[in-house]
C-alpha atoms as a PDB file:
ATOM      1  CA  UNK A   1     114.552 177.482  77.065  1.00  0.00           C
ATOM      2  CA  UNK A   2     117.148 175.068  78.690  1.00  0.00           C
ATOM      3  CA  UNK A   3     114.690 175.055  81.435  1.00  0.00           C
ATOM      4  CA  UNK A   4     111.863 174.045  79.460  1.00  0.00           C
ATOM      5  CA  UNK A   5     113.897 171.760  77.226  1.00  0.00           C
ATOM      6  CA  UNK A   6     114.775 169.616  81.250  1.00  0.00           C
ATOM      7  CA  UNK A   7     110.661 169.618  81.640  1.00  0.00           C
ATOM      8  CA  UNK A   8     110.244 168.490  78.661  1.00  0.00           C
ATOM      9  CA  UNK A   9     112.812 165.337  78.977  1.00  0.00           C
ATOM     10  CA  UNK A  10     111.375 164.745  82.774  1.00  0.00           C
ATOM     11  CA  UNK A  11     108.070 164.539  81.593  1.00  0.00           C
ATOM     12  CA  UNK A  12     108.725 162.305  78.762  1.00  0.00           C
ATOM     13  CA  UNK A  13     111.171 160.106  81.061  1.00  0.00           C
ATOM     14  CA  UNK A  14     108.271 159.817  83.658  1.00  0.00           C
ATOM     15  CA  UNK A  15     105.932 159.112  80.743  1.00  0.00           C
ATOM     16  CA  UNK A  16     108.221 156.537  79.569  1.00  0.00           C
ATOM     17  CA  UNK A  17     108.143 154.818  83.225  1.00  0.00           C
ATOM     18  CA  UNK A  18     104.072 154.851  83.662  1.00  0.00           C
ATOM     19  CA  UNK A  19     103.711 153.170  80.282  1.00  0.00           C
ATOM     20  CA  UNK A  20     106.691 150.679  81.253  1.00  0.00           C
ATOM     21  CA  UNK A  21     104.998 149.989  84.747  1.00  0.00           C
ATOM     22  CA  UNK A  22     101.190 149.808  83.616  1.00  0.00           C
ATOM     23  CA  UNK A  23     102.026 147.464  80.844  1.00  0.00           C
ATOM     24  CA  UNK A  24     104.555 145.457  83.064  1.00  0.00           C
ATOM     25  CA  UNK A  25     101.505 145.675  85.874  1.00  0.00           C
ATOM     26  CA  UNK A  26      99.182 143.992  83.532  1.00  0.00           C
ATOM     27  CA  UNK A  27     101.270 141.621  82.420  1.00  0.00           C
ATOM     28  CA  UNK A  28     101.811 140.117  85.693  1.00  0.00           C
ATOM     29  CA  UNK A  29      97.968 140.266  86.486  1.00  0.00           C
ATOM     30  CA  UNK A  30      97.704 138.464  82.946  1.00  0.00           C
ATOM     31  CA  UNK A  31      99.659 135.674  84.334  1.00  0.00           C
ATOM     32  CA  UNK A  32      97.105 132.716  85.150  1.00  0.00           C
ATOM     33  CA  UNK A  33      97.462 132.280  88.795  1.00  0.00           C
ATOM     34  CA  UNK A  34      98.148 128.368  89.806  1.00  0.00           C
ATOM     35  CA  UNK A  35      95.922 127.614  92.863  1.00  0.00           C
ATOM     36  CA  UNK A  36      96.087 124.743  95.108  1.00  0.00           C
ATOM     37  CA  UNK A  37      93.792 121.515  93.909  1.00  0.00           C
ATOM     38  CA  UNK A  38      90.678 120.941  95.273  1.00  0.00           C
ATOM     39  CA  UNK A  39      90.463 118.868  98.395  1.00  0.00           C
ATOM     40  CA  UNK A  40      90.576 115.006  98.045  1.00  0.00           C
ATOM     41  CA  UNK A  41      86.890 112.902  97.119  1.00  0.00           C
ATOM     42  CA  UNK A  42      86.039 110.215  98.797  1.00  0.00           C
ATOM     43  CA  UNK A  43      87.991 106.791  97.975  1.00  0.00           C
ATOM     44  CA  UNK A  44      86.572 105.361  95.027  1.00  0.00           C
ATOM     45  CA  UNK A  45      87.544 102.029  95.375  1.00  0.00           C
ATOM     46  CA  UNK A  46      88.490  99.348  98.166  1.00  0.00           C
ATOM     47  CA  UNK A  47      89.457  96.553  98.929  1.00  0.00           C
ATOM     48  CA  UNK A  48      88.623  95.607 102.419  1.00  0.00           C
ATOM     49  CA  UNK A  49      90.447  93.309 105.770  1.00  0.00           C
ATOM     50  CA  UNK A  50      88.657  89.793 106.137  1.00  0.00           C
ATOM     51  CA  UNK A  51      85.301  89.848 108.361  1.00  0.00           C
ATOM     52  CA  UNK A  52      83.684  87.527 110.130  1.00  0.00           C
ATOM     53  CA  UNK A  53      80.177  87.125 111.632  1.00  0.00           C
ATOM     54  CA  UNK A  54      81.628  86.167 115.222  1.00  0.00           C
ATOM     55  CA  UNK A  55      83.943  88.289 117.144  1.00  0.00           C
ATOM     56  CA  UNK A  56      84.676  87.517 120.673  1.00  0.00           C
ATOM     57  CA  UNK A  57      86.654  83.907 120.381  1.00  0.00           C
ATOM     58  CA  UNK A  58      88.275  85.233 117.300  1.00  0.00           C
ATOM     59  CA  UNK A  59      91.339  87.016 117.192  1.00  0.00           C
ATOM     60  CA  UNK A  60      93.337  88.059 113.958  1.00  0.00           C
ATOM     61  CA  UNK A  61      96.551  87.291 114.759  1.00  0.00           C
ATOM     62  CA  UNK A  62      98.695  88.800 111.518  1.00  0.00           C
ATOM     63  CA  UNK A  63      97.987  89.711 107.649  1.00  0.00           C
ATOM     64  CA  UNK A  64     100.277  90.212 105.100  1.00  0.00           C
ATOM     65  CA  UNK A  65      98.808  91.793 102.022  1.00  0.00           C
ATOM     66  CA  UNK A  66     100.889  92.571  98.785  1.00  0.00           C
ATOM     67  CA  UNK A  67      98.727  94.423  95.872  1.00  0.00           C
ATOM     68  CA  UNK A  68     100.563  94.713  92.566  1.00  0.00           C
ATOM     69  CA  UNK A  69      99.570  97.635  90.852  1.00  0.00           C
ATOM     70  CA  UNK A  70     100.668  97.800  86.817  1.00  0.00           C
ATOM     71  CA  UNK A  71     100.080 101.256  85.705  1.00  0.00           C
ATOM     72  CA  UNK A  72     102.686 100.579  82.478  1.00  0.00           C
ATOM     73  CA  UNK A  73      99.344 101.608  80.529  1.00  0.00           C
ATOM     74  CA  UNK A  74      98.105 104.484  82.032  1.00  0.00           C
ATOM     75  CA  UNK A  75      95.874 106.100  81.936  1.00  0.00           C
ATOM     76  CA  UNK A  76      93.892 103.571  79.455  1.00  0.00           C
ATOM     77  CA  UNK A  77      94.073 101.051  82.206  1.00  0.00           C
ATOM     78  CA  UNK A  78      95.464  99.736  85.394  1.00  0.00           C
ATOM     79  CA  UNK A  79      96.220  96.133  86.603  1.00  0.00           C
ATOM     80  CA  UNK A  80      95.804  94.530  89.303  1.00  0.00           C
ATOM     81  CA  UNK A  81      97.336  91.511  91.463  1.00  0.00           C
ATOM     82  CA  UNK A  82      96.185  90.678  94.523  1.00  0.00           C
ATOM     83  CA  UNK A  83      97.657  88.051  97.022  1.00  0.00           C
ATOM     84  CA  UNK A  84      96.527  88.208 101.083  1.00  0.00           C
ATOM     85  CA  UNK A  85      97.323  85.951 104.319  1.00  0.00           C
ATOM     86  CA  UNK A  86      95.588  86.236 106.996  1.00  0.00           C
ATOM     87  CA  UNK A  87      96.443  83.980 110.277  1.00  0.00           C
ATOM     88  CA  UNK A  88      93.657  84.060 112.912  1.00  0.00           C
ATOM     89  CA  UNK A  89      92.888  81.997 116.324  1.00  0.00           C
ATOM     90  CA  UNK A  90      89.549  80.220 118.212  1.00  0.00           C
ATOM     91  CA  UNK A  91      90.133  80.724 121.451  1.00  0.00           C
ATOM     92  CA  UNK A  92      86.956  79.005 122.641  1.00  0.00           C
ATOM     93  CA  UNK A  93      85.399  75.972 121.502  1.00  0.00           C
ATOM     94  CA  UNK A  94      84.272  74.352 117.950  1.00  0.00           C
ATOM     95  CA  UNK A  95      82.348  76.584 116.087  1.00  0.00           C
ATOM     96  CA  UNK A  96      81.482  77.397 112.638  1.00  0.00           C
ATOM     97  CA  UNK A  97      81.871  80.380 111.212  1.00  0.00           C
ATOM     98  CA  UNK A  98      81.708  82.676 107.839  1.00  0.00           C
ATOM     99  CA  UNK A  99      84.246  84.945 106.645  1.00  0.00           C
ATOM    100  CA  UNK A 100      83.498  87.638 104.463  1.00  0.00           C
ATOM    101  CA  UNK A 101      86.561  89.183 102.204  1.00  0.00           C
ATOM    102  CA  UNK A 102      84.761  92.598 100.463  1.00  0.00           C
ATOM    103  CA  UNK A 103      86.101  94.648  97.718  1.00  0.00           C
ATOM    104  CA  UNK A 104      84.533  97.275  95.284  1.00  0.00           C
ATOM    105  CA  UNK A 105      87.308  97.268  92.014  1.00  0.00           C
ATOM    106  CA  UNK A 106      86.554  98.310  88.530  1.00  0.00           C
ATOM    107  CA  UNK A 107      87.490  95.133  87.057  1.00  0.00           C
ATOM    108  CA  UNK A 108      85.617  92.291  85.393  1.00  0.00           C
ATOM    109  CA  UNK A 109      84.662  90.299  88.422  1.00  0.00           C
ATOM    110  CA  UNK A 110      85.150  86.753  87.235  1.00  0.00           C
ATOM    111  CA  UNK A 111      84.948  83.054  89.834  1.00  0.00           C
ATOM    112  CA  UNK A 112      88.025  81.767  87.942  1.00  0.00           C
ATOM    113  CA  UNK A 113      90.218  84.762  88.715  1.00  0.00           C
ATOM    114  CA  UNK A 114      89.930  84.408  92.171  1.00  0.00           C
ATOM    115  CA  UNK A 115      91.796  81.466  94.707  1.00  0.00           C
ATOM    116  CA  UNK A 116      91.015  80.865  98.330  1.00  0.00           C
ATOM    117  CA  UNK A 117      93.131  78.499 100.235  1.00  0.00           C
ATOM    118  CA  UNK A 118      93.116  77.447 103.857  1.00  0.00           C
ATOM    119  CA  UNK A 119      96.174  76.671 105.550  1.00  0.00           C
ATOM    120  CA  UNK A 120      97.536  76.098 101.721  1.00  0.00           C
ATOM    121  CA  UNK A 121      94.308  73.771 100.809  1.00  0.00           C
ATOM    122  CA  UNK A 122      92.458  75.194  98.190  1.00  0.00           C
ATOM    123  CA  UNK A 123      89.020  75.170  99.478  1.00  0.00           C
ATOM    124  CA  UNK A 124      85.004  76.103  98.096  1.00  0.00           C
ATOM    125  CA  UNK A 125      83.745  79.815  98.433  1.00  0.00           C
ATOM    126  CA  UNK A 126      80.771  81.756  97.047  1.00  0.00           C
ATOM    127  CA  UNK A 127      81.231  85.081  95.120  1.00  0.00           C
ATOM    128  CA  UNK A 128      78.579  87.453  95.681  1.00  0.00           C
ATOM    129  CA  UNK A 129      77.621  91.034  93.815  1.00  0.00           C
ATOM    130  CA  UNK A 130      76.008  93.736  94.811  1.00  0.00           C
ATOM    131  CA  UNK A 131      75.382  97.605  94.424  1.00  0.00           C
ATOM    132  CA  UNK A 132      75.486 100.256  96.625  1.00  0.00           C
ATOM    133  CA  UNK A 133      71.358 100.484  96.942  1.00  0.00           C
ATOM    134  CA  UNK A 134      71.069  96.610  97.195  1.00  0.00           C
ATOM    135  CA  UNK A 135      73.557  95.612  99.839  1.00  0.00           C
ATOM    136  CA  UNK A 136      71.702  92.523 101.861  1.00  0.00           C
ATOM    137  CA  UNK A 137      74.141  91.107 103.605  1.00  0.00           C
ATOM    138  CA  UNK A 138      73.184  90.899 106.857  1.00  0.00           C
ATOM    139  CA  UNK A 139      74.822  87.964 108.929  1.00  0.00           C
ATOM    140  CA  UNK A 140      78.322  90.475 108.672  1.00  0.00           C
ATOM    141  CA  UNK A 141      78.071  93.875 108.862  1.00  0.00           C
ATOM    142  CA  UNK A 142      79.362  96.000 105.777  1.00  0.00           C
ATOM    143  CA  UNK A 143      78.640  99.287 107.572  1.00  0.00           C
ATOM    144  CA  UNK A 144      81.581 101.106 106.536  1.00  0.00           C
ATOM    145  CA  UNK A 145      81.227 100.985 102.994  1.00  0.00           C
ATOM    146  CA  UNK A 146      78.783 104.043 103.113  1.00  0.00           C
ATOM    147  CA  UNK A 147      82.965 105.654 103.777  1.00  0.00           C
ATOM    148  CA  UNK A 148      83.491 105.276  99.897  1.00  0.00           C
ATOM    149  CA  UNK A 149      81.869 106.694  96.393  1.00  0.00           C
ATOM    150  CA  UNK A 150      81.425 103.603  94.808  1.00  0.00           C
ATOM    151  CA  UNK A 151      80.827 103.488  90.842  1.00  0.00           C
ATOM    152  CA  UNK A 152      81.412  99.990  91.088  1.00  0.00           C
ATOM    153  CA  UNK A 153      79.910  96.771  92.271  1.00  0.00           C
ATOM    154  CA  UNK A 154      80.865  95.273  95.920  1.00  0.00           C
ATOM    155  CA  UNK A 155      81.977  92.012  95.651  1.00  0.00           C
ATOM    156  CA  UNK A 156      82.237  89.686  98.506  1.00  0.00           C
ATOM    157  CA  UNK A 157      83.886  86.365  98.664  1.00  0.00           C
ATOM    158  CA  UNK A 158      82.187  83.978 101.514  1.00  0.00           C
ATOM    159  CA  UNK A 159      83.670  80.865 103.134  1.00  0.00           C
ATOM    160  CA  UNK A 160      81.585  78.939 105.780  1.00  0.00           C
ATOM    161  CA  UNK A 161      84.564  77.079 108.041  1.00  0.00           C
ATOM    162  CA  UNK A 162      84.595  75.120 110.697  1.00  0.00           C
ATOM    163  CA  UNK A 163      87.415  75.563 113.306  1.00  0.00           C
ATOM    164  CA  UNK A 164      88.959  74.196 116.275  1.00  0.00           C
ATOM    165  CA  UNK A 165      89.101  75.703 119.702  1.00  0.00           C
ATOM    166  CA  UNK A 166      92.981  77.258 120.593  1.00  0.00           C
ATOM    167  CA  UNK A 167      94.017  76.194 116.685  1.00  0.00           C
ATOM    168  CA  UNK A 168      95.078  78.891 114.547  1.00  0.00           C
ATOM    169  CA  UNK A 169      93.952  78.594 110.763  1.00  0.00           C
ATOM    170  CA  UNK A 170      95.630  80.857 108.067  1.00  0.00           C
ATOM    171  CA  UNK A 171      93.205  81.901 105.072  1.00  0.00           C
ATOM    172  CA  UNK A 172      94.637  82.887 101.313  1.00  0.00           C
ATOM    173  CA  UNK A 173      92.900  84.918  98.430  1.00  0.00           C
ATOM    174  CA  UNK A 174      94.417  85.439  95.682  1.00  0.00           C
ATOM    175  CA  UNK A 175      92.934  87.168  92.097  1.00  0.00           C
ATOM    176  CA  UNK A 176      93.773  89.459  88.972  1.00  0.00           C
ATOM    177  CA  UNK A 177      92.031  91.947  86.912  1.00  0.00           C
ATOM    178  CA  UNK A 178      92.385  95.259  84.842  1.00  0.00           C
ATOM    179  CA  UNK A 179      90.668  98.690  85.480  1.00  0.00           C
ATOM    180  CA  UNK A 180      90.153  99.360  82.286  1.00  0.00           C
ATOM    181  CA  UNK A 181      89.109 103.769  81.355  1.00  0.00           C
ATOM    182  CA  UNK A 182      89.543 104.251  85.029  1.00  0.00           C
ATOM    183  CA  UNK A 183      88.880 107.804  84.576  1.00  0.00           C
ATOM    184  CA  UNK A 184      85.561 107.354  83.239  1.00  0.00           C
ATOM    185  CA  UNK A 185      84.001 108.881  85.979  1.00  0.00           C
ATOM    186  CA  UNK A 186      86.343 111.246  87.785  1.00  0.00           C
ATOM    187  CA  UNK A 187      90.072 112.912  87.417  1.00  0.00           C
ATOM    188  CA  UNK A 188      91.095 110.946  90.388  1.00  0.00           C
ATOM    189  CA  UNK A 189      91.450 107.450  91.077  1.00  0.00           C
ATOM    190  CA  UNK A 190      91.561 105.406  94.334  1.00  0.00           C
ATOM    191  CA  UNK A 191      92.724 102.514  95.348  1.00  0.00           C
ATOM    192  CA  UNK A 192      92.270 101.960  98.864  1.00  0.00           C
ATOM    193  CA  UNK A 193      93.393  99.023 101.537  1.00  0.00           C
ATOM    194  CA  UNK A 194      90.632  99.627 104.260  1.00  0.00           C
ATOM    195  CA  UNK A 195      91.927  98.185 107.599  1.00  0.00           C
ATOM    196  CA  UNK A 196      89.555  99.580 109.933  1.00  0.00           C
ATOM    197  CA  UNK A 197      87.474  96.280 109.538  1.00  0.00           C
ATOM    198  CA  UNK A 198      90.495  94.642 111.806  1.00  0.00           C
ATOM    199  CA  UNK A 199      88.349  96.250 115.105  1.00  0.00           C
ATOM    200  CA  UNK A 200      86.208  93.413 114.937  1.00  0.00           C
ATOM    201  CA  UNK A 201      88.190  90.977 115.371  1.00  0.00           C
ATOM    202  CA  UNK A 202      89.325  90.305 119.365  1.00  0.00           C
ATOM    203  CA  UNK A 203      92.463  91.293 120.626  1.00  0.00           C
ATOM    204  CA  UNK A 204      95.309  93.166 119.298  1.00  0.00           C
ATOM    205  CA  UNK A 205      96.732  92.644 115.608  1.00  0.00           C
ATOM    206  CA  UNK A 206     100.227  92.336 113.492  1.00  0.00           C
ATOM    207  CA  UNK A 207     100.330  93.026 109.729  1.00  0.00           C
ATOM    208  CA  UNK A 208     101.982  94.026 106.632  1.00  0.00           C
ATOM    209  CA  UNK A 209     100.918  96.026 103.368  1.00  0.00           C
ATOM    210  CA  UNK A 210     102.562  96.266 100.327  1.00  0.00           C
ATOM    211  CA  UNK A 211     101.478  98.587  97.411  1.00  0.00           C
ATOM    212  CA  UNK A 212     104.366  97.160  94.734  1.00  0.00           C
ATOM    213  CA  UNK A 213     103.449  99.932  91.711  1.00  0.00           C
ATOM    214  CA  UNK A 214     105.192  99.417  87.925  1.00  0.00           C
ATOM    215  CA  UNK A 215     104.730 102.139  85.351  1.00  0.00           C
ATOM    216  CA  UNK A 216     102.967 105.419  86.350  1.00  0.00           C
ATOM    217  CA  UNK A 217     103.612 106.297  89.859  1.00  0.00           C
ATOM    218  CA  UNK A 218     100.881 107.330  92.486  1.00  0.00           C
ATOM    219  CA  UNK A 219     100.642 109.115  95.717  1.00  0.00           C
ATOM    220  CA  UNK A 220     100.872 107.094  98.646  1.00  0.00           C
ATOM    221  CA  UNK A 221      98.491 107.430 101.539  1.00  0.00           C
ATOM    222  CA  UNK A 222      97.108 107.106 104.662  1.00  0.00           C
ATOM    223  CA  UNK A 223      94.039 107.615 106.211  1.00  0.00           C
ATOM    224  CA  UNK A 224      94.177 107.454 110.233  1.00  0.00           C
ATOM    225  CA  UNK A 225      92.744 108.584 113.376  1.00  0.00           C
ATOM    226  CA  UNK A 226      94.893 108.448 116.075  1.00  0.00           C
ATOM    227  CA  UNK A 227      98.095 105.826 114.423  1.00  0.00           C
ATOM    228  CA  UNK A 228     100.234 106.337 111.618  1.00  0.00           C
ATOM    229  CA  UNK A 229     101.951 103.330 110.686  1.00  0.00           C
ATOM    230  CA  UNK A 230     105.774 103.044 109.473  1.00  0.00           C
ATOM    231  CA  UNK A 231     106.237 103.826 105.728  1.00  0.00           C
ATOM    232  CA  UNK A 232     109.119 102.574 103.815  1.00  0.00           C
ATOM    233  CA  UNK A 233     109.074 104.189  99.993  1.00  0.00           C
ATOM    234  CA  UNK A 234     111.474 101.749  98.241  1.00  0.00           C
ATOM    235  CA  UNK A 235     112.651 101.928  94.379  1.00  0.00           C
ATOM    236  CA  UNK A 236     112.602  98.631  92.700  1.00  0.00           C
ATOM    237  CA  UNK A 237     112.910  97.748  89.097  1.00  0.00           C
ATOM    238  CA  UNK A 238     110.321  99.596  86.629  1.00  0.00           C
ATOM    239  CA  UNK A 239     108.518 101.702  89.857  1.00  0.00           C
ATOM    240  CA  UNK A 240     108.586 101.749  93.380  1.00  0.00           C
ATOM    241  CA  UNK A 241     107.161  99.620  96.510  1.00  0.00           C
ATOM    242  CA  UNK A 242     105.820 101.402  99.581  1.00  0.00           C
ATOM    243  CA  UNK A 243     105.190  99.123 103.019  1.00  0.00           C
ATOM    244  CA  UNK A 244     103.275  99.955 105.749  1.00  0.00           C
ATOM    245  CA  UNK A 245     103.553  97.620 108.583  1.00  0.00           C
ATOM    246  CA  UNK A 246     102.585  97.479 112.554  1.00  0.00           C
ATOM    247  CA  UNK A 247     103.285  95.059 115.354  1.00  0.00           C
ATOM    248  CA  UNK A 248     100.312  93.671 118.060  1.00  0.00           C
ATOM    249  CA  UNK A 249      98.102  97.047 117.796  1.00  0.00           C
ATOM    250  CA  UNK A 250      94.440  97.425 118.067  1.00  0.00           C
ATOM    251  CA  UNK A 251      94.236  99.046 114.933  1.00  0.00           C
ATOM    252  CA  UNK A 252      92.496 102.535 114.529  1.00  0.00           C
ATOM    253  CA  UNK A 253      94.138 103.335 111.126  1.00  0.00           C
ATOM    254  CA  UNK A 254      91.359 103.669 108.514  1.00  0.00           C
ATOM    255  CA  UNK A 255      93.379 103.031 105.374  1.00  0.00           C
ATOM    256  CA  UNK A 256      95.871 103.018 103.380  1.00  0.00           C
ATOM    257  CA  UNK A 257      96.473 103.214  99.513  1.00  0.00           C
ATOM    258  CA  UNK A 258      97.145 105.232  96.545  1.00  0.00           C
ATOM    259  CA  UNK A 259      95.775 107.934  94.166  1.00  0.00           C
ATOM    260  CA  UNK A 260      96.034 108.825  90.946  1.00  0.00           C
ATOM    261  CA  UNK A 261      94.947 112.602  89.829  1.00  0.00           C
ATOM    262  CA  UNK A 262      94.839 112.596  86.066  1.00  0.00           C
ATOM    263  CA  UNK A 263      94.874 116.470  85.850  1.00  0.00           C
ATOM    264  CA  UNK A 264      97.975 116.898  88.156  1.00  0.00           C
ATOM    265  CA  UNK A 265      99.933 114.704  85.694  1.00  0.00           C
ATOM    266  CA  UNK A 266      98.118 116.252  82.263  1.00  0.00           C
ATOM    267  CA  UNK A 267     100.782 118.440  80.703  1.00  0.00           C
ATOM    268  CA  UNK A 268      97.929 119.993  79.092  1.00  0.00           C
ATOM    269  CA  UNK A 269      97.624 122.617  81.749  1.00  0.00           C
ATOM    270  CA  UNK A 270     101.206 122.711  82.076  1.00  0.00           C
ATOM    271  CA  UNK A 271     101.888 124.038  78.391  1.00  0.00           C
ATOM    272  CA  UNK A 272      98.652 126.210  78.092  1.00  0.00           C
ATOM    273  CA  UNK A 273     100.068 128.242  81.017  1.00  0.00           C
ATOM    274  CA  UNK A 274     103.465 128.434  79.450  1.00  0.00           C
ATOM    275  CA  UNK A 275     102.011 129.603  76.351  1.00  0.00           C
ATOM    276  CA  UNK A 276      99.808 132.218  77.755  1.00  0.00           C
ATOM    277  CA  UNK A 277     103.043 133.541  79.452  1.00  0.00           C
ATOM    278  CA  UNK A 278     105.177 133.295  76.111  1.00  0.00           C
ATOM    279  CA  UNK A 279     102.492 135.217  73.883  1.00  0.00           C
ATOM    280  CA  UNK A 280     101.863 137.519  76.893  1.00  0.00           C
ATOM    281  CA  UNK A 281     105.891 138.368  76.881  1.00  0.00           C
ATOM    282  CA  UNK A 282     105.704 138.911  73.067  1.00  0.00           C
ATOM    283  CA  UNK A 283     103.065 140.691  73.017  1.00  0.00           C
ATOM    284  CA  UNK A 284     104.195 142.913  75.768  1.00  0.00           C
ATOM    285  CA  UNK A 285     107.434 143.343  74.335  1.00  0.00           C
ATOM    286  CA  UNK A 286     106.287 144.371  70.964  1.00  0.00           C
ATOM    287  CA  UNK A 287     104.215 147.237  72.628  1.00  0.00           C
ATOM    288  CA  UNK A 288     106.837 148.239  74.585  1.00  0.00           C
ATOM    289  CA  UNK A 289     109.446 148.917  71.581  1.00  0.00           C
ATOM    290  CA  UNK A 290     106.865 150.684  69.349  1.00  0.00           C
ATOM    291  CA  UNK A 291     106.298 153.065  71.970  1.00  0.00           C
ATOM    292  CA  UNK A 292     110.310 153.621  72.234  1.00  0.00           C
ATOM    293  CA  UNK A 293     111.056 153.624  68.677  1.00  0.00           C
ATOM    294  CA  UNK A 294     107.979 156.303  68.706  1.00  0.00           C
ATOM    295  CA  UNK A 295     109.744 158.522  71.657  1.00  0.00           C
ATOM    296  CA  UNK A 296     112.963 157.873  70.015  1.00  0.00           C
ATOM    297  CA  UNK A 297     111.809 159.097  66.600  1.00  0.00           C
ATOM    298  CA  UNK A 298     110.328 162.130  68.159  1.00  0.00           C
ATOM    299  CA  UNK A 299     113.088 163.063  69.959  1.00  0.00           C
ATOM    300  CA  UNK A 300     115.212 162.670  66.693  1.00  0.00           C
ATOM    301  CA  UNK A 301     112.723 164.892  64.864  1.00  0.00           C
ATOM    302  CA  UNK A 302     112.684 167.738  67.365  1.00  0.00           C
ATOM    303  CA  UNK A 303     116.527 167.487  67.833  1.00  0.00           C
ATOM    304  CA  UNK A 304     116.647 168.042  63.545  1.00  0.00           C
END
């Protein structure tokens, strides 16, 4: 009897264990598992280097870019403040010349907004719009837009100059808008600083790019083939600043910018999980102690 009585315990004991474990088993497998996001789309919007429709006697000497990003609204809308030097050089003789500043921005594209000054003389330009399917610009070449998604119009700002041979001439644009629903179309959001237009330009190149971000922070980013610039990640007051900046390079970076992801920052997904995992835990638990109070209760019976 005292030998059947031990069975009996074992048997119940191991019992106990298989429930414990299968129950514990599927709770884990319950869990909803937190994979790795899906890999970047293509940059969504740009704002591109200066052009120009002559190359050889021209050589872009420096740029220093700053792009103010207010984000203090997200993610109803995002401002933006743009303000751009560029310094570049005529090595050969007198010659006119276009320059072409592209950008493709979700923002309400407006003459007035925008300033262009040359060597700090405001001076004439011509604002022109276009789509992805009607680009027709051919005196400068706009072959690497087909790198983006666009949703939204390309904009280029034109200024015919005329310049001196061996002066240098520094060019300004300045303007301000708001992206407003910029998640209309997709969970991410890119704003990109394409540099890669610097190659056709003569000659080596300096510059200097500042993303200064208030309000909702982004990830910083580059894009680059063979070069990765310096990056200084600074705090300043109400967000942070991040720099890149290199010194006489022929530039093979592609870009550099910043990215919001609306569903990394949703706490949504966040608080769904934890409550999966908090009614999965009750749950659990309230199976587990019916099925001891049950053994227990048993055991108390027999032992009566």
């Amino acid at each position: 009897m005292r030998k059947m009585g031990k069975y009996i315990k074992k048997n119940k004991l191991i019992s106990s264990i298989f429930i414990f474990t299968f129950f514990s088993a599927n709770f884990i497998i319950s869990i909803p598992k937190i994979t790795a996001p899906p890999p970047p789309s293509l940059p969504d919007q740009f704002i591109g280097e200066i052009l120009s429709n002559r190359t050889l006697s021209l050589n872009l000497l420096n740029s220093n870019v700053v792009i103010k990003i207010n984000s203090t609204h997200y993610p109803f809308k995002i401002g933006i403040n743009f303000d751009a030097n560029y310094t570049f050089i005529n090595r050969e003789n007198n010659t006119n010349i276009k320059l072409a500043f592209p950008f493709s921005l979700g923002i309400e594209v407006i003459k007035s907004n925008f300033r262009v000054k040359l060597n700090k003389t405001q001076i004439d330009f011509d604002l022109y719009n276009f789509t992805v399917g009607t680009v027709n610009f051919t005196e400068i070449d706009l072959d690497f837009i087909s790198r983006f998604l666009i949703h939204n119009p390309i904009t280029i700002i034109q200024c015919n100059l005329t310049i001196l041979e061996n002066k240098s001439y520094t060019i300004g644009y300045k303007f301000s808008g708001v992206i407003n629903k910029p998640f209309k179309s997709s969970d991410e959001v890119f704003i990109v600083y394409y540099l890669n237009t610097s190659k056709t330009w003569s000659g080596n190149t300096t510059g200097r790019v500042e993303f200064r971000v208030y309000g909702k922070l982004p990830v910083f980013s580059t894009m680059s083939v063979y070069y990765h610039p310096e990056i200084q990640v600074l705090g300043i007051s109400g967000g942070k600043t991040c720099i890149w900046e290199w010194n006489n390079r022929k530039m093979n970076m592609l870009a550099i910018g910043i990215r919001y992801d609306e569903s990394s920052y949703s706490l949504l997904g966040i608080w769904e999980i934890v409550g999966i995992i908090a009614i999965n835990v009750v749950g659990y638990a309230i199976i587990i102690s019916i099925i001891i109070i049950i053994i227990v209760r048993r055991i108390s019976r027999k032992r009566n």
